[in-house]
Protein backbone atom coordinates (compact mmCIF):
# COMPACT_ATOMS: atom_id res chain seq x y z
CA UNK A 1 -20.79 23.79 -45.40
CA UNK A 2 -20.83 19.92 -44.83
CA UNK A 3 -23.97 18.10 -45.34
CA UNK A 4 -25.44 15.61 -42.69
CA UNK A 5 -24.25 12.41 -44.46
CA UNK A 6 -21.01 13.87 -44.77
CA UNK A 7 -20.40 12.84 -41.23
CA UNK A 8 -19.61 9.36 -40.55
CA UNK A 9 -18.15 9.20 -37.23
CA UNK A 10 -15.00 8.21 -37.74
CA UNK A 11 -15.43 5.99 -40.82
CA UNK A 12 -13.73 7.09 -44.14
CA UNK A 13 -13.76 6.07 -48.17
CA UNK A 14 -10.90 4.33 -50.10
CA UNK A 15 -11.56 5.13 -53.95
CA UNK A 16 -9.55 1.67 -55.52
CA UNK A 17 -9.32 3.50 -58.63
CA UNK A 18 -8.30 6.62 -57.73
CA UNK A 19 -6.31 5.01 -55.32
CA UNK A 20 -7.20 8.11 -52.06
CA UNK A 21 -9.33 8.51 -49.40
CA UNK A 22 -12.65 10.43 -50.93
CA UNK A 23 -16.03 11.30 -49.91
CA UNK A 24 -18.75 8.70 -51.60
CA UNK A 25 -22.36 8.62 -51.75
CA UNK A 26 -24.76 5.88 -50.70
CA UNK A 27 -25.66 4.08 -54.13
CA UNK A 28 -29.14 3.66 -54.85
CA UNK A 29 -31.10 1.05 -53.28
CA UNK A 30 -28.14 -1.01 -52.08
CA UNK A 31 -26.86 -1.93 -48.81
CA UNK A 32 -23.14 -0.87 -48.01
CA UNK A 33 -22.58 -0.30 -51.93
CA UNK A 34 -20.92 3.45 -52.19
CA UNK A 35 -19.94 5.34 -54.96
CA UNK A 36 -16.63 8.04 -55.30
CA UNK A 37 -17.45 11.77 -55.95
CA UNK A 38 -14.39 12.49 -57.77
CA UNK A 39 -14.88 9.23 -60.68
CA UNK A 40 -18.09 7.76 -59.98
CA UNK A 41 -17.37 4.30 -59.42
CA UNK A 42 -18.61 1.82 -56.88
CA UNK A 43 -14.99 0.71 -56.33
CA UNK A 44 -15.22 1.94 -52.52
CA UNK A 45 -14.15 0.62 -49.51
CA UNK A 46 -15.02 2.01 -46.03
CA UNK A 47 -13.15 1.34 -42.76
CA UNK A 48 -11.59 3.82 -40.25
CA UNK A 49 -8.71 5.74 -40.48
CA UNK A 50 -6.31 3.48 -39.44
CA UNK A 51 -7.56 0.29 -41.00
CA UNK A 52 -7.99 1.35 -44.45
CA UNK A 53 -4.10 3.43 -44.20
CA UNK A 54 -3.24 -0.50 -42.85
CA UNK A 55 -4.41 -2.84 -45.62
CA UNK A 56 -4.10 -0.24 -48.50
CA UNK A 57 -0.52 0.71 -47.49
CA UNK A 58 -1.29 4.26 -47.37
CA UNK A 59 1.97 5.87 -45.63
CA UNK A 60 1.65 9.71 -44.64
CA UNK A 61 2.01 12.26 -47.15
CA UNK A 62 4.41 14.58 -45.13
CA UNK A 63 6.15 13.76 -42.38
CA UNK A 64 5.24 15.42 -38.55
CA UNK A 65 7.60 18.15 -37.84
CA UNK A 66 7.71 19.59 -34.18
CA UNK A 67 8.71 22.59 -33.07
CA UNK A 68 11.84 23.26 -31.08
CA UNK A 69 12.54 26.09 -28.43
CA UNK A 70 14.60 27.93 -31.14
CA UNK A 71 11.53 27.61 -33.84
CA UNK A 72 13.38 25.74 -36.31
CA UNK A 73 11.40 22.28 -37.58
CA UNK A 74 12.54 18.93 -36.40
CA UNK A 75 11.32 16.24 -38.43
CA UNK A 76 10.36 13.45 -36.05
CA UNK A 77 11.34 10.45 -36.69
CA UNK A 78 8.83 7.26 -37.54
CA UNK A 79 8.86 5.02 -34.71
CA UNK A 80 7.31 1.79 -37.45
CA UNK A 81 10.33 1.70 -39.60
C-alpha cells in the first residue's frame, strides 16, 4: 500500500549520499527541504526522471533486452553511445 504523498506525479528523489533514487519525506516546516528514508539526511534532490538520471550520470542498471520470434533475448543496443 502506497501512501498519498508517495505520489508525486512524475517527480522523483536523488539521495547524494546514498548516491540512488529514494523515497523522502517533506522536512518539517521547510519549503522544498526533503529528507531520505533509507539514511535520513536532507541531502535530496528532486527533478524528474530524466533530469536527475542527466546531471547525476545515472546510466541504466540492466540493459533492455527484446524479444525475438525464436524467444531468445537480444540485447538492444544504446542508441547515446
Amino acid at each position: 500500500m502506497t501512501r498519498e504523498e508517495d505520489n508525486w506525479g512524475g517527480i522523483v528523489f536523488y539521495c547524494k549520499d546514498c548516491e540512488k533514487i529514494v523515497q523522502a519525506d517533506r522536512a518539517f516546516g521547510k519549503k522544498y527541504v526533503y529528507k531520505c528514508r533509507i539514511c535520513k539526511t536532507k541531502n535530496v534532490a528532486f527533478g524528474t526522471e530524466k533530469s536527475i538520471a542527466t546531471y547525476f550520470h545515472i546510466e541504466e542498471e540492466a540493459p533492455k533486452v527484446e524479444v525475438a520470434k525464436d524467444s531468445k533475448p537480444v540485447p538492444v543496443e544504446n542508441a547515446a553511445k
